[in-house]
Structures are given as structure tokens and as C-alpha cells.
N, C-alpha and C. Protein backbone atom coordinates (compact mmCIF):
# COMPACT_ATOMS: atom_id res chain seq x y z
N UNK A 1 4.24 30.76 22.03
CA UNK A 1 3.62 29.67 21.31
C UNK A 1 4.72 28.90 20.56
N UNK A 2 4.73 27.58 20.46
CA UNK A 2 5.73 26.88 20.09
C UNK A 2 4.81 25.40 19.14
N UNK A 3 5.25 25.93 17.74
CA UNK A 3 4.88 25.10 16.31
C UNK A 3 4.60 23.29 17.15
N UNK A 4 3.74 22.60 17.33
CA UNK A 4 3.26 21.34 17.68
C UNK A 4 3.12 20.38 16.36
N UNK A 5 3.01 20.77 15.30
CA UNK A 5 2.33 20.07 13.96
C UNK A 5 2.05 21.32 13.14
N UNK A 6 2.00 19.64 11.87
CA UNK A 6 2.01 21.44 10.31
C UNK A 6 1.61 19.94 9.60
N UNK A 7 0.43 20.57 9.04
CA UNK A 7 -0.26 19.66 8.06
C UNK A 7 -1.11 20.31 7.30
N UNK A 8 -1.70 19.55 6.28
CA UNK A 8 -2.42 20.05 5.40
C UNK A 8 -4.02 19.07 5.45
N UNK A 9 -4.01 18.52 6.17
CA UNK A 9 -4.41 17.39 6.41
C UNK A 9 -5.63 17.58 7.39
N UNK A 10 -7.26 18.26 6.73
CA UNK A 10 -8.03 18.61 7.45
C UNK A 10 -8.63 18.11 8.94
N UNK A 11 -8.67 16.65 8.47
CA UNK A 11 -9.04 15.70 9.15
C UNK A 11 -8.43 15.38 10.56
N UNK A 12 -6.94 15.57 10.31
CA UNK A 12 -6.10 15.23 11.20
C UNK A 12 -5.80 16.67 11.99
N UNK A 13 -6.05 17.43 11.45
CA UNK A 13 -5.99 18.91 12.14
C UNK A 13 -7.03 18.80 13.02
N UNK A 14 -8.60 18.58 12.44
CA UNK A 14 -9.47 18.53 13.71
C UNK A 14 -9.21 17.43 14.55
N UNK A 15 -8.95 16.22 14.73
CA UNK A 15 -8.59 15.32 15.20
C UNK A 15 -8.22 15.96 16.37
N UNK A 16 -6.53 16.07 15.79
CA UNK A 16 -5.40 16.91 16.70
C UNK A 16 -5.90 17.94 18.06
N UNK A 17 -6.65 18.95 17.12
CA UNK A 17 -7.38 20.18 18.08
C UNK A 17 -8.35 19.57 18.68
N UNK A 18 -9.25 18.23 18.31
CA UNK A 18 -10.15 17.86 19.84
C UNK A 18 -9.45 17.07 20.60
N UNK A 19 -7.96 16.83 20.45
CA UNK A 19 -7.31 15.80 21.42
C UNK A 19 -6.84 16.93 22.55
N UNK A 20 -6.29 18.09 21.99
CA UNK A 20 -5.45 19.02 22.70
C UNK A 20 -6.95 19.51 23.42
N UNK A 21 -7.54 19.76 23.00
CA UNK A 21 -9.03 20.43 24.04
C UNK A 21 -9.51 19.63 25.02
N UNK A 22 -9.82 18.05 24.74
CA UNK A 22 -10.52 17.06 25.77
C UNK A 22 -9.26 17.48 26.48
N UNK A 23 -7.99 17.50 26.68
CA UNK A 23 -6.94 17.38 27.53
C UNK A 23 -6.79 18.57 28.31
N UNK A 24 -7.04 19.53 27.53
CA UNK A 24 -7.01 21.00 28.46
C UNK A 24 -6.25 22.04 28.15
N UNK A 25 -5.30 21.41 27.03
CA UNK A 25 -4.52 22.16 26.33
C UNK A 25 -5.19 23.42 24.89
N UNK A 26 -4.57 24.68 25.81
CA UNK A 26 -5.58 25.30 24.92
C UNK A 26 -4.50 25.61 23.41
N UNK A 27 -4.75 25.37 21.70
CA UNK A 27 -3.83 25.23 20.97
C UNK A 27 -4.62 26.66 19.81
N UNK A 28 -4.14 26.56 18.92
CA UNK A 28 -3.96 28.06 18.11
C UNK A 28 -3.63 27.25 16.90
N UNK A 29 -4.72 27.48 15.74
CA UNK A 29 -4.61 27.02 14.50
C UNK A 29 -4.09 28.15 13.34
N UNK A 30 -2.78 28.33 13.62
CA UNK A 30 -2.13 29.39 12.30
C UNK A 30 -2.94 29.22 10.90
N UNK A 31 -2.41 30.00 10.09
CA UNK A 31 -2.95 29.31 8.82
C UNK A 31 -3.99 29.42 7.77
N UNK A 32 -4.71 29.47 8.87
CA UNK A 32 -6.22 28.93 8.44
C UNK A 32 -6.60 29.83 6.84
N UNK A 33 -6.27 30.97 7.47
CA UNK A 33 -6.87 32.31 6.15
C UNK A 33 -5.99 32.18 4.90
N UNK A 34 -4.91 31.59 5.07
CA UNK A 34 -4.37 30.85 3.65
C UNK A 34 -5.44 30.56 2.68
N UNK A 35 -6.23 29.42 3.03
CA UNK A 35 -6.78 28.67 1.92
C UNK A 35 -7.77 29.23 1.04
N UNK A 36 -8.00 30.66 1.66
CA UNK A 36 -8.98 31.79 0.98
C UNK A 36 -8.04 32.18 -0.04
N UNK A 37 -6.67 32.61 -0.19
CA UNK A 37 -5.82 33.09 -0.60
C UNK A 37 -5.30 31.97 -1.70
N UNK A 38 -5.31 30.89 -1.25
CA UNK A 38 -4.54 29.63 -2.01
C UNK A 38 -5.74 29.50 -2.98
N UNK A 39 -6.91 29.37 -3.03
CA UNK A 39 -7.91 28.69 -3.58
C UNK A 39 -8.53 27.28 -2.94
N UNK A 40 -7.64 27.35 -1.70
CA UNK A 40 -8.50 25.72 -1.25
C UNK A 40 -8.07 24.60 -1.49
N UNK A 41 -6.78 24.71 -2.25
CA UNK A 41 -6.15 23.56 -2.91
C UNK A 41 -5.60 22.92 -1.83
N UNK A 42 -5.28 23.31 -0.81
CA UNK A 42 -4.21 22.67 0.11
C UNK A 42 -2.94 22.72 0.15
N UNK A 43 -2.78 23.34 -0.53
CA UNK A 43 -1.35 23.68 -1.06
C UNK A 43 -0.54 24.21 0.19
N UNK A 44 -1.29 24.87 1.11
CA UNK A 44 -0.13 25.24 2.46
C UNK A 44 -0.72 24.73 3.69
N UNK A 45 0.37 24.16 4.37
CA UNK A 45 -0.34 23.66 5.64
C UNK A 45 -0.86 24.45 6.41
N UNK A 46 -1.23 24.17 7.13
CA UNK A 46 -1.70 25.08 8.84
C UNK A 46 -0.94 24.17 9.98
N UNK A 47 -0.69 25.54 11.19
CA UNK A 47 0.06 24.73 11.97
C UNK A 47 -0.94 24.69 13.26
N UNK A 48 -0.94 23.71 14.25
CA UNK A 48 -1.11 23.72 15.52
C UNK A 48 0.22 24.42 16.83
N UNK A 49 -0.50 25.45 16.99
CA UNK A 49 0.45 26.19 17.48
C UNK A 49 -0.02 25.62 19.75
N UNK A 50 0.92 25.50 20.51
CA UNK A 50 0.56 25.24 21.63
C UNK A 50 1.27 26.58 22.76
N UNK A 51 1.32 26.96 24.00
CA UNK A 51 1.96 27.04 24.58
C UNK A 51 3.56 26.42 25.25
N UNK A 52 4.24 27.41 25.00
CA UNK A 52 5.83 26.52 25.13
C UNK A 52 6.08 25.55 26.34
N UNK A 53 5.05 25.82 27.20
CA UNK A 53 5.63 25.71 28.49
C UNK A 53 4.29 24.47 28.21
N UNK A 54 3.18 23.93 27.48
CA UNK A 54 2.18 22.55 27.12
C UNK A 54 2.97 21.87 25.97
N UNK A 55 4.17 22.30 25.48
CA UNK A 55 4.74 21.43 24.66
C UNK A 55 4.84 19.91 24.68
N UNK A 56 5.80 19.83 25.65
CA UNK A 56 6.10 18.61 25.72
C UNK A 56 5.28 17.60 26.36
N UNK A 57 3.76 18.26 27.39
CA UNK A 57 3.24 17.56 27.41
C UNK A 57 2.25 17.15 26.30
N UNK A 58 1.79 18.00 25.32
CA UNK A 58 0.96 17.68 24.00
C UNK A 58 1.40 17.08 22.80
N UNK A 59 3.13 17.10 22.72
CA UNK A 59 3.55 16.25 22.29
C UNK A 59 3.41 14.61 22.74
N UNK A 60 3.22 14.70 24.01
CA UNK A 60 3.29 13.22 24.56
C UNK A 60 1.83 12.37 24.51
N UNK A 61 1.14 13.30 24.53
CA UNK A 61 -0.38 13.13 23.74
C UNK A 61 -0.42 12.58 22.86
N UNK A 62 -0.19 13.49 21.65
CA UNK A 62 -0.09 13.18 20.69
C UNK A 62 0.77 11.93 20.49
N UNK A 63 1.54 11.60 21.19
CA UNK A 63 2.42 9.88 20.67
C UNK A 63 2.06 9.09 20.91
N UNK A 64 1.30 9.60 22.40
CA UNK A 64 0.35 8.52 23.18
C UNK A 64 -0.74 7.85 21.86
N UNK A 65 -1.02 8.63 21.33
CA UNK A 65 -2.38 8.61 20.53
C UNK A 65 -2.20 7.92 19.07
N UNK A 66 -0.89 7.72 18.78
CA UNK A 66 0.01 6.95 18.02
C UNK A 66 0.33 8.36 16.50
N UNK A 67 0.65 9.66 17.16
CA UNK A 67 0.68 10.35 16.33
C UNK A 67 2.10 11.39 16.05
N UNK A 68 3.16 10.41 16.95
CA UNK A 68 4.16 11.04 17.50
C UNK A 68 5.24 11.20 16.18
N UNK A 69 4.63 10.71 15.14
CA UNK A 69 5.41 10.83 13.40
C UNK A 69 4.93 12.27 12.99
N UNK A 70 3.67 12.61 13.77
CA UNK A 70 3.45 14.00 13.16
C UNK A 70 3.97 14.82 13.93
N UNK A 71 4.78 15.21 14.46
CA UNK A 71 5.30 16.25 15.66
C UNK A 71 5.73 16.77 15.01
N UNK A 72 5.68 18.41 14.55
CA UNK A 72 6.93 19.11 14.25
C UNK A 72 8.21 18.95 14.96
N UNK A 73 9.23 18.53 13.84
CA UNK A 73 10.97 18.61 13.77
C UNK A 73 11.18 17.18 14.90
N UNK A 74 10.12 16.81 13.94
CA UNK A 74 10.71 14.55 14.46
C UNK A 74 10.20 14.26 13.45
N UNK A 75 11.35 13.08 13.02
CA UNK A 75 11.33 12.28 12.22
C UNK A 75 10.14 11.18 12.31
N UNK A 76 10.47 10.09 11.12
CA UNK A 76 9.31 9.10 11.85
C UNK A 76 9.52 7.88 12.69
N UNK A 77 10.60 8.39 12.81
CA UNK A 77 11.54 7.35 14.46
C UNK A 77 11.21 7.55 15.53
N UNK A 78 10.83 8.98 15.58
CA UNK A 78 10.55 9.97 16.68
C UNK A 78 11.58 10.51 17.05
N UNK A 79 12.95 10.70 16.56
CA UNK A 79 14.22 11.66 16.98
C UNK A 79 14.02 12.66 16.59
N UNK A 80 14.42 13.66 17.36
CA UNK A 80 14.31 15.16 17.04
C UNK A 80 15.41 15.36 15.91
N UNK A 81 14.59 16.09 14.71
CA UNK A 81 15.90 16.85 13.89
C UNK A 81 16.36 18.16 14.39
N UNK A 82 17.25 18.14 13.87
CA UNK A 82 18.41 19.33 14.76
C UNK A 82 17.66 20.64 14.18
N UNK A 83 17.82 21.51 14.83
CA UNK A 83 17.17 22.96 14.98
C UNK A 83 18.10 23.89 13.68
């Protein structure tokens, strides 16, 4: 599984997970049991976790979809930051 997005950002999390599903991509929401722990504040993101080998096509989804600023480890240029 390879990190796709990290937000805190409910809305855009479900968003995200019905884009990766209509498509076929099956994705994995880390996280989640945080906010029991946090209090709900939001305080820690959750990630969309994908298969390594649906990466780069659910990334391309996602840019398609004009969401390619949220990609984990890209900027909002869309260049990859260095590892």
C-alpha cells in the first residue's frame, strides 16, 4: 500500500474514496480510529492508502479531477518533493 493523500478534511476524504471506487480502485482509509482517541477535533489526518502498483494511476484521477495539489509528496505545482 502506498500513502495517495493525508487530510483532515472529511468531505474531501469521502469525495476522494467515491472517486477511487466509481474507478475500481480499491483504497484503505488509515486513521480513522484516531478521532476516538483525539476527541474529534481533527487534529490528525487520515490517509488514503492505495495499492502501489494503482498509484500512479489514482493519482492521475485524482488530477484529472482537479485534485492533483492534494497528492501526497507534491507540491501545489504538482512536482514531486524529494523522498
Amino acid at each position: 500500500m502506498k500513502e495517495l493523500l493525508r487530510t483532515t478534511d472529511i468531505v474531501l476524504l469521502s469525495y476522494v474514496n467515491s472517486l477511487l471506487d466509481d474507478a475500481g480502485f480499491p483504497a484503505l482509509i488509515a486513521d480513522v480510529h484516531v478521532s476516538s482517541i483525539e476527541g474529534s477535533i481533527g487534529a490528525f489526518p487520515r490517509r488514503v492508502l492505495v495499492a502501489a502498483e494503482d498509484w500512479e494511476e489514482s493519482a492521475k484521477l485524482l488530477t484529472d479531477a482537479g485534485l492533483g495539489d492534494q497528492i501526497a509528496g507534491r507540491t501545489v505545482s504538482g512536482g514531486v518533493l524529494p523522498s
